[in-house]
Protein backbone atom coordinates (compact mmCIF):
# COMPACT_ATOMS: atom_id res chain seq x y z
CA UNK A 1 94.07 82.58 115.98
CA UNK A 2 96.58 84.42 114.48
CA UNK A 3 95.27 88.03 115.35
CA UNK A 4 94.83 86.61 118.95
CA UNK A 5 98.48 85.49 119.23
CA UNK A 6 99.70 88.39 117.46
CA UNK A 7 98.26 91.16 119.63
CA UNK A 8 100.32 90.34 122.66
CA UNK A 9 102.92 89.52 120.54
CA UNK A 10 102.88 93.34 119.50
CA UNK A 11 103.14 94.19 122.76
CA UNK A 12 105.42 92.14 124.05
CA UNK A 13 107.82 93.41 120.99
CA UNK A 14 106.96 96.95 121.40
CA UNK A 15 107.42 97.53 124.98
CA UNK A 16 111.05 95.70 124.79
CA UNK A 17 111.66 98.41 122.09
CA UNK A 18 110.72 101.27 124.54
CA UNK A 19 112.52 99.84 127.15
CA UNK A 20 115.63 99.67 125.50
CA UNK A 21 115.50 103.12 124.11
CA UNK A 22 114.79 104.03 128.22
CA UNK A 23 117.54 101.45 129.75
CA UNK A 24 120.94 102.64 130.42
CA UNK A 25 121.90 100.00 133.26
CA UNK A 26 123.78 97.30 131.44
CA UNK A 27 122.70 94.08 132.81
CA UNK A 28 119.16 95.70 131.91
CA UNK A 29 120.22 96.25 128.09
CA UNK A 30 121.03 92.73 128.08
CA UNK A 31 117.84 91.20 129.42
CA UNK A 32 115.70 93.22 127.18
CA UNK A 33 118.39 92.08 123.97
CA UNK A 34 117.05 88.45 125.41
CA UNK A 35 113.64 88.99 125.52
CA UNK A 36 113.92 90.82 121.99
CA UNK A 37 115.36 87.61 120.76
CA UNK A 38 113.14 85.31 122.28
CA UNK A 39 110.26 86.98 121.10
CA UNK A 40 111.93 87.14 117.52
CA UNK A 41 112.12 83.00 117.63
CA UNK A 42 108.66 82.50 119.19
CA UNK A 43 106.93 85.14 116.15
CA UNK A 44 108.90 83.06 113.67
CA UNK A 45 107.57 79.68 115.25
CA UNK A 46 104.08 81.19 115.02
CA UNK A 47 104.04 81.76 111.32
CA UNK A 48 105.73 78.76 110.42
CA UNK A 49 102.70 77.01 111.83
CA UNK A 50 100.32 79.03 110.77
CA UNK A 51 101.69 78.71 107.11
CA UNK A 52 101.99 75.31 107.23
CA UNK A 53 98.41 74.75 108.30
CA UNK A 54 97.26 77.32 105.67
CA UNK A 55 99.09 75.43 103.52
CA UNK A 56 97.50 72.27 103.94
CA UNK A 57 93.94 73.47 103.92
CA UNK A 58 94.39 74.99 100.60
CA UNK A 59 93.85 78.36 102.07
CA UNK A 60 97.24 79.46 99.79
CA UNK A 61 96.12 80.46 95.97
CA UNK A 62 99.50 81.10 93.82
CA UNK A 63 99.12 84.47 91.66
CA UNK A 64 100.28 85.14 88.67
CA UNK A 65 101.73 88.57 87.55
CA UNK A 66 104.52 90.61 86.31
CA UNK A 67 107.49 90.10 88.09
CA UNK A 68 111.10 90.70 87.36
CA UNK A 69 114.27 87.74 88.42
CA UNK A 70 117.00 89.95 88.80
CA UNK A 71 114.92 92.29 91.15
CA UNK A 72 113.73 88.97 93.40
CA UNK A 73 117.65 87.76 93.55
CA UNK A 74 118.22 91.58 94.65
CA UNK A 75 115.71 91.74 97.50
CA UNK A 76 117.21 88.43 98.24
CA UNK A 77 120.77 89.24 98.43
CA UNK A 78 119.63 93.10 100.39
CA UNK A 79 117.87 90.98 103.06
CA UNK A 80 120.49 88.21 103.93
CA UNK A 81 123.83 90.47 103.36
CA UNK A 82 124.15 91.83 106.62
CA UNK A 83 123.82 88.23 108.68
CA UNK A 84 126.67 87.14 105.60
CA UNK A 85 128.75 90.08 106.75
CA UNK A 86 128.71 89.45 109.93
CA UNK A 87 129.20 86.04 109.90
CA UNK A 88 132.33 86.81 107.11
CA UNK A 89 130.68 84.62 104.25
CA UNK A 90 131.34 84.82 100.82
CA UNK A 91 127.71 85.71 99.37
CA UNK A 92 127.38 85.63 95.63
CA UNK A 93 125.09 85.56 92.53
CA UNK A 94 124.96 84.26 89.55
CA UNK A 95 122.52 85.13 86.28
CA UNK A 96 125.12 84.60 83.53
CA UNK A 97 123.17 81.65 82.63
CA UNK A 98 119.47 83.60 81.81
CA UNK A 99 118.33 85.11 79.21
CA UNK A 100 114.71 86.03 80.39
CA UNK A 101 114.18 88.22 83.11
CA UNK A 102 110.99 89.36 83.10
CA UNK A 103 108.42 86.76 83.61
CA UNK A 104 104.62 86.32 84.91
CA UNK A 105 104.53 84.45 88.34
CA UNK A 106 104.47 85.01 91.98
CA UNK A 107 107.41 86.33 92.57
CA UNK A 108 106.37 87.00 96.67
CA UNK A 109 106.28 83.61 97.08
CA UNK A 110 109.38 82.59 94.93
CA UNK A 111 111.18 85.00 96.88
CA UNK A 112 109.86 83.05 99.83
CA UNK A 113 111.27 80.34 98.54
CA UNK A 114 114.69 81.67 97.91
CA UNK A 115 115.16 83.56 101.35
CA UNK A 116 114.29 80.39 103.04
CA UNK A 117 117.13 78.56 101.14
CA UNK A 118 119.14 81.23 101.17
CA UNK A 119 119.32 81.85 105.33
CA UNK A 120 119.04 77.67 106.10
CA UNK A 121 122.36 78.13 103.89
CA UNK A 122 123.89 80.87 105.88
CA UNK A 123 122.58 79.42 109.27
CA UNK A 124 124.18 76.26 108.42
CA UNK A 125 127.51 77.52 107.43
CA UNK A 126 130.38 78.21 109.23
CA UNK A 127 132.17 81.81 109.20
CA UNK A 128 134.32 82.22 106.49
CA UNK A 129 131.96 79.99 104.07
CA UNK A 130 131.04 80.76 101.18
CA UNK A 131 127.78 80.67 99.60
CA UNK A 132 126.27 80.99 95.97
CA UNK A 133 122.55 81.59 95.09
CA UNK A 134 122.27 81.05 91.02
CA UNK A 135 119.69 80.89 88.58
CA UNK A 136 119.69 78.80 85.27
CA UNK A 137 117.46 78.93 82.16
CA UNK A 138 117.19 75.35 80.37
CA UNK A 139 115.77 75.89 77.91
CA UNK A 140 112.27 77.85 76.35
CA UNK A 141 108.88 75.76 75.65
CA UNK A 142 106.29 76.34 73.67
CA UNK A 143 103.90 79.49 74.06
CA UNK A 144 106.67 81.13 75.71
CA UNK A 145 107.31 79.01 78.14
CA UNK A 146 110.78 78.72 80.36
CA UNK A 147 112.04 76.18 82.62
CA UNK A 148 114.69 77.73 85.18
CA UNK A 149 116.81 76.06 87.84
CA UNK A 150 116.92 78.23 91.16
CA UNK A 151 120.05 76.88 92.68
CA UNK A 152 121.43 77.58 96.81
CA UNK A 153 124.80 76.23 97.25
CA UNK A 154 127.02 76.34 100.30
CA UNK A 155 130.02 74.38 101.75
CA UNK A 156 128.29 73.90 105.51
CA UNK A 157 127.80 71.75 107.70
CA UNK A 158 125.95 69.40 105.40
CA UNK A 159 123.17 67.03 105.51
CA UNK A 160 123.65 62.90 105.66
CA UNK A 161 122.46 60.92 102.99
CA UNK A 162 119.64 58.83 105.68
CA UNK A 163 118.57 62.17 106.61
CA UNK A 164 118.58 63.65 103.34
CA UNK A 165 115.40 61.06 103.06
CA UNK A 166 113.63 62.76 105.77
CA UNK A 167 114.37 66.63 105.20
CA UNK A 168 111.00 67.83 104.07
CA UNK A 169 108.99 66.82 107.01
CA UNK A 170 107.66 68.74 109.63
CA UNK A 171 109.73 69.29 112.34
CA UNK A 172 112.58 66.73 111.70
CA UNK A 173 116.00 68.32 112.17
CA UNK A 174 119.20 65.96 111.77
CA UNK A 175 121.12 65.43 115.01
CA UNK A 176 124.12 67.54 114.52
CA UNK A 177 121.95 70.56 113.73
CA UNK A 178 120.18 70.32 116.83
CA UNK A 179 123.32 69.31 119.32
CA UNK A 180 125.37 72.16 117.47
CA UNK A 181 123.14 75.01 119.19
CA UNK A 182 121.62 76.30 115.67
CA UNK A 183 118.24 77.52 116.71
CA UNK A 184 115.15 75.68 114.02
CA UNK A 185 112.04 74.56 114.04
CA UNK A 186 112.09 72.25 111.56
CA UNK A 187 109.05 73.82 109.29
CA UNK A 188 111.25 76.03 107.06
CA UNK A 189 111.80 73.50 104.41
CA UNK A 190 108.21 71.92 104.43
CA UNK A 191 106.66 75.17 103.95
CA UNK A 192 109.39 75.48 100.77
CA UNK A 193 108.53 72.04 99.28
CA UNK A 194 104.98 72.66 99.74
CA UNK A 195 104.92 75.76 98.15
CA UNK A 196 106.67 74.77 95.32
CA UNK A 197 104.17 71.56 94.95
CA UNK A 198 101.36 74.96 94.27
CA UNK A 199 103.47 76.22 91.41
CA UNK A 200 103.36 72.85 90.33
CA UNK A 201 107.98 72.52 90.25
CA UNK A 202 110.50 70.22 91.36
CA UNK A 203 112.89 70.36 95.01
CA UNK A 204 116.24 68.17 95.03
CA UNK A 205 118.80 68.23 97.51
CA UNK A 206 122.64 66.92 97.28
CA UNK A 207 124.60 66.92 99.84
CA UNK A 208 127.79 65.39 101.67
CA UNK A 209 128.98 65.57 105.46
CA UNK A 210 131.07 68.09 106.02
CA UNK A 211 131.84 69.35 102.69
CA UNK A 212 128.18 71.91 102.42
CA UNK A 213 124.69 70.99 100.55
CA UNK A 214 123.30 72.28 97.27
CA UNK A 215 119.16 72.56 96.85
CA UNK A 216 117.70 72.91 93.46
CA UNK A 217 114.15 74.12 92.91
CA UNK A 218 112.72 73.62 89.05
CA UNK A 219 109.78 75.61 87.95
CA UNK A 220 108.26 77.01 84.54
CA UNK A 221 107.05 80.20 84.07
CA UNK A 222 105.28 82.12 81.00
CA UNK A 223 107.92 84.88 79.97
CA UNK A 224 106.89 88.42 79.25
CA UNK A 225 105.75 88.96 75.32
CA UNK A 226 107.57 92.55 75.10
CA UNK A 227 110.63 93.40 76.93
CA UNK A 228 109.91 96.41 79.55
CA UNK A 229 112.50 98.85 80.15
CA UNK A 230 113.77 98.70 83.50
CA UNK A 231 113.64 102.00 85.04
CA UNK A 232 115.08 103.81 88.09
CA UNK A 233 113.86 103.21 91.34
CA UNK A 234 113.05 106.29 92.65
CA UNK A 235 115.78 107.30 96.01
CA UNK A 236 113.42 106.80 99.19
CA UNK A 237 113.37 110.02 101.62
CA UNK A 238 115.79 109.22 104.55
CA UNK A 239 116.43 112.48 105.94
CA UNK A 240 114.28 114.31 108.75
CA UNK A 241 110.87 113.75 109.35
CA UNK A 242 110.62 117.27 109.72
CA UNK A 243 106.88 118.51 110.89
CA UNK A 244 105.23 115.67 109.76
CA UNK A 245 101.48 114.28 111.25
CA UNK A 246 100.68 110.83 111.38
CA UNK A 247 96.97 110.05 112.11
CA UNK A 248 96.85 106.74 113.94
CA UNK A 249 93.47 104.53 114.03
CA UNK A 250 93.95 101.94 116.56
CA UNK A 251 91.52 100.34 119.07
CA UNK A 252 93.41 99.03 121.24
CA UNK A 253 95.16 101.04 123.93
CA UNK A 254 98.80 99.28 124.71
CA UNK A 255 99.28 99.57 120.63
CA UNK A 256 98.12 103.16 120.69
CA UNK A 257 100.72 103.45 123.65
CA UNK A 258 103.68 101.74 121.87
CA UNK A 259 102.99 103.07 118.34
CA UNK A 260 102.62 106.54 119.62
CA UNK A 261 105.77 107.11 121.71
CA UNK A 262 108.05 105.12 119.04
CA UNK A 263 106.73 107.36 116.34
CA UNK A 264 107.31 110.48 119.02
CA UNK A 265 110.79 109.23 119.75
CA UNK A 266 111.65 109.20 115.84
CA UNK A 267 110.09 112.57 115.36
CA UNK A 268 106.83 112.73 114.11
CA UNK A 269 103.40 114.14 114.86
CA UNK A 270 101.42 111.73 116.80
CA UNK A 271 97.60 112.26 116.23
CA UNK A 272 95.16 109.37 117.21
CA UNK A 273 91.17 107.80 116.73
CA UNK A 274 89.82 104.64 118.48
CA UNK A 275 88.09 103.53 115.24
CA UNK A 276 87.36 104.30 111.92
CA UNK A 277 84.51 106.27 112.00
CA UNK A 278 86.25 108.87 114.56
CA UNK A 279 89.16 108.52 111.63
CA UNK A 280 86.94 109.80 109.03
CA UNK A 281 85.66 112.23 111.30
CA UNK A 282 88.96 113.51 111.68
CA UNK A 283 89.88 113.81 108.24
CA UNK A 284 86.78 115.85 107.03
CA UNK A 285 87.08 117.97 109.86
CA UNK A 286 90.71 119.18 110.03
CA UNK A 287 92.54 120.99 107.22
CA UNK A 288 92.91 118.86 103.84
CA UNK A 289 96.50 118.47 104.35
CA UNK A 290 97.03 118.21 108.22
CA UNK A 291 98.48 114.58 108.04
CA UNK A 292 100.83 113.46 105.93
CA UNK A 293 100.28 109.79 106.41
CA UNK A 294 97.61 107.45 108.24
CA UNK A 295 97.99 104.06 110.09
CA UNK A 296 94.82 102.48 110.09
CA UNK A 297 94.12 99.22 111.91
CA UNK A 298 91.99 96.68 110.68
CA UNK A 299 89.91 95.31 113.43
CA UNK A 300 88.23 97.85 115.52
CA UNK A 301 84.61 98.04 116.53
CA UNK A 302 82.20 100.43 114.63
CA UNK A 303 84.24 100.84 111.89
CA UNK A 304 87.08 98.94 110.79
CA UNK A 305 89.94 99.74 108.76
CA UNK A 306 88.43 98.75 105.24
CA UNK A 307 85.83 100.69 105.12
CA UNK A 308 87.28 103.58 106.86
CA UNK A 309 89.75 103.80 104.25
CA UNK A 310 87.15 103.59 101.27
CA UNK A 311 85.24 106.36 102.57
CA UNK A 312 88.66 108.55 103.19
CA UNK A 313 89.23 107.40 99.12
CA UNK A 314 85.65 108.30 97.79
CA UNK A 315 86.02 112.15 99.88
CA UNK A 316 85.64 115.37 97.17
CA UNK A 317 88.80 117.07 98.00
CA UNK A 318 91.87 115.37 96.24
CA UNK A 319 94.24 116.47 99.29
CA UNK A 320 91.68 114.64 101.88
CA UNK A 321 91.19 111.46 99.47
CA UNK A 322 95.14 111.18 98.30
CA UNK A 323 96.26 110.82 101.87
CA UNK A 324 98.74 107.74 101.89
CA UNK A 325 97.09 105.20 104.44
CA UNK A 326 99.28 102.27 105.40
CA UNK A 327 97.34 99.05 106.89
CA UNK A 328 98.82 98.15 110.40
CA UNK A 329 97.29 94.65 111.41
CA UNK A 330 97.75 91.77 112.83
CA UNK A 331 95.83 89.82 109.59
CA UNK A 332 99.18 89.44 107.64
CA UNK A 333 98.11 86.75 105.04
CA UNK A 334 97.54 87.32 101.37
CA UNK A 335 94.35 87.87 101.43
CA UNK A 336 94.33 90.35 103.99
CA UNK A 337 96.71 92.38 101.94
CA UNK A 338 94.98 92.15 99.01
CA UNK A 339 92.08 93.45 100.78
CA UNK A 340 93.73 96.32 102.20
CA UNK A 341 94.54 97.02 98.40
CA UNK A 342 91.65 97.05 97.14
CA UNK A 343 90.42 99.33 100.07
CA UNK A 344 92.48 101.37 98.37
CA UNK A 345 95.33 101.66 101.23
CA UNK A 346 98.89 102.01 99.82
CA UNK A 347 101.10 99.27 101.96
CA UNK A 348 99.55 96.50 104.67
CA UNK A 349 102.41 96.07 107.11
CA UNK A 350 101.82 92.87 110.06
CA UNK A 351 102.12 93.45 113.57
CA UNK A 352 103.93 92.51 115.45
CA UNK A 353 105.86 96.09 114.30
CA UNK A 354 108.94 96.01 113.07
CA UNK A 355 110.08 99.99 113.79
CA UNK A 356 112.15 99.68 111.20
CA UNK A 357 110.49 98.49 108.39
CA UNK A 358 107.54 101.13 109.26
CA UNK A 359 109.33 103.82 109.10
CA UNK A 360 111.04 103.37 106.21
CA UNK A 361 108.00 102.63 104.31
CA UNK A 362 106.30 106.05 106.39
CA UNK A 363 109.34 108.08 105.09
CA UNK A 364 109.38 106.37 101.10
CA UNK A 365 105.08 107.09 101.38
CA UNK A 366 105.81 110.64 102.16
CA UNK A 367 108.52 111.66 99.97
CA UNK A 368 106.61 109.51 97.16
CA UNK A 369 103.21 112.31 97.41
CA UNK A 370 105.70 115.29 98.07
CA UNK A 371 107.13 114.48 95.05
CA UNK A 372 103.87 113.71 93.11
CA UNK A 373 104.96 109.89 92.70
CA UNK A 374 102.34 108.07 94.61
């Protein structure tokens, strides 16, 4: 259901996209910025239903691995500043209270978690606000073992205590939210509380009217045995694409369309293949470094993305088998990107396609094998 729904979706998405790059009449612009919004609300609708019902068929396994705080309350604060900015909101963080970074948990989904919190906070809050987003260790069990308080505080809107009783079922929203215009579809905070109910923690919520709410999520997690230096991120490429080519596998024809001209408009080599098997074709056949970076779709008749990609990894010549290959499907759940992994692709990115997003993760792929990184 989800690939179904998705695949217009992309469409939909991307041909607002080219539009706007081809509109210059105003009233046009402003129609497409309305669609693009739209389409934005209904995609986030989508996966809040489809995560709840994954949710509640068990379909959701919690991992466990090496994963670093400071770095989640980063990726945090880089993804909600600019709507903070623009809405004028004091946006800050807080860590003087931990002691232990570096722990082994899922730190996708406890980032989730804290984005969640973090925009309800910001969507809730009137300009000028101000908002806080904190984490506190209590204290350190046995087998090294920490409890930690992830707290979201603002001074919104607020919640009312008879509400307050109803706030993590599905799509309830209080009155006021709804009659002040704030778009919601009620899910946001029953996906939260049932993912934290997986990593087997604690949500509370205090509130008042008027005066802003405050949402505290407790969970344990085993702490790293040796302290890992934390080194440099390496700077991603941002510059011009230069002469780059980009193979891209797709099946169907209005993503080939969309995918093509956006990565043309950008600057890049556009070179295509209807399936995997004419992908592999192409790779053995042309020169071992004649594309810098493939897009390979998932579903596609003969041969799909998976096995496309483990044939491109198993090839003789290092140049051929080292080619970064970036999964581009609409299958955007866990296991689909762990999958892709294990394919041995480098990145799974979801359609519908965020421009964006791709092409900064095409540009940090690229510079990443120029440089011998990857």
């Amino acid at each position: 259901m989800s690939h179904d729904i998705r695949t217009p979706m992309n469409a939909i998405v991307g041909f607002t996209a080219l539009a706007k790059n081809a509109a210059s009449n105003e009233t046009v612009l402003n129609y497409l910025d309305r669609i693009e919004t739209a389409s934005s609300q209904l995609l986030k609708l989508l996966n809040d239903v489809l995560e709840i019902s994954r949710l509640e068929a068990g379909k959701i396994q919690i991992e466990e691995k090496p994963c670093d705080l400071l770095d989640i309350l980063k990726n945090v604060q880089m993804a909600v500043h600019p709507w903070a900015t623009e809405k004028k909101i004091d946006f800050s963080l807080d860590v003087s209270q931990v002691h232990h970074y570096e722990i082994y948990g899922d730190g996708q989904k406890l980032e989730q978690i804290l984005l969640r919190l973090t925009k309800n906070a910001i969507k809730y809050t009137a300009a000028g606000g101000k908002i806080t987003v904190a984490i506190v260790e209590l204290y350190e069990q046995l087998q090294s073992y920490a409890t930690y308080q992830f707290i979201v505080e603002d001074n919104g809107i607020g919640i009312s205590e008879e509400f307050q009783k109803h706030i993590f079922e599905p799509f309830e929203r209080e009155q006021n939210t709804t009659l002040s215009g704030v778009q919601g579809t009620g899910l946001g905070l029953t996906i939260i509380r049932n993912m934290i109910n997986l990593m087997e923690g604690d949500i509370e919520v205090q509130s008042v009217p008027g005066k802003g709410s405050k949402f505290t999520v407790t969970l344990a997690f085993r702490l790293h045995n040796e302290t890992e230096k934390r080194g440099e991120k390496e700077d991603v490429f941002y510059g011009p694409v230069g002469n780059k080519k980009i193979l891209l596998v797709e099946d169907n024809e209005i993503n080939v369309e969309i995918a093509t001209e956006l990565l043309k408009n950008v600057g890049f080599r556009v070179d295509t293949a209807l399936n995997g098997k004419i992908a592999v074709e192409k790779v053995a056949k042309e020169k071992p470094e004649e594309y810098d970076l493939i897009l390979m779709d998932i579903q596609m008749p003969v041969m799909d993305g998976y096995q496309a990609a483990r044939l491109i990894r198993g090839m003789e010549d290092p140049k051929r088998a080292g080619i970064p290959i970036v999964a581009v499907s609409a299958n955007t759940f866990d296991e689909d990107k762990k999958l892709s992994m294990e394919s041995g692709m480098n990145a799974h990115i979801g359609k519908p396609i965020d421009i964006s997003e791709l092409l900064l993760l095409i540009r940090e792929l690229i510079y990443k094998k120029e440089s011998g990184t990857l």
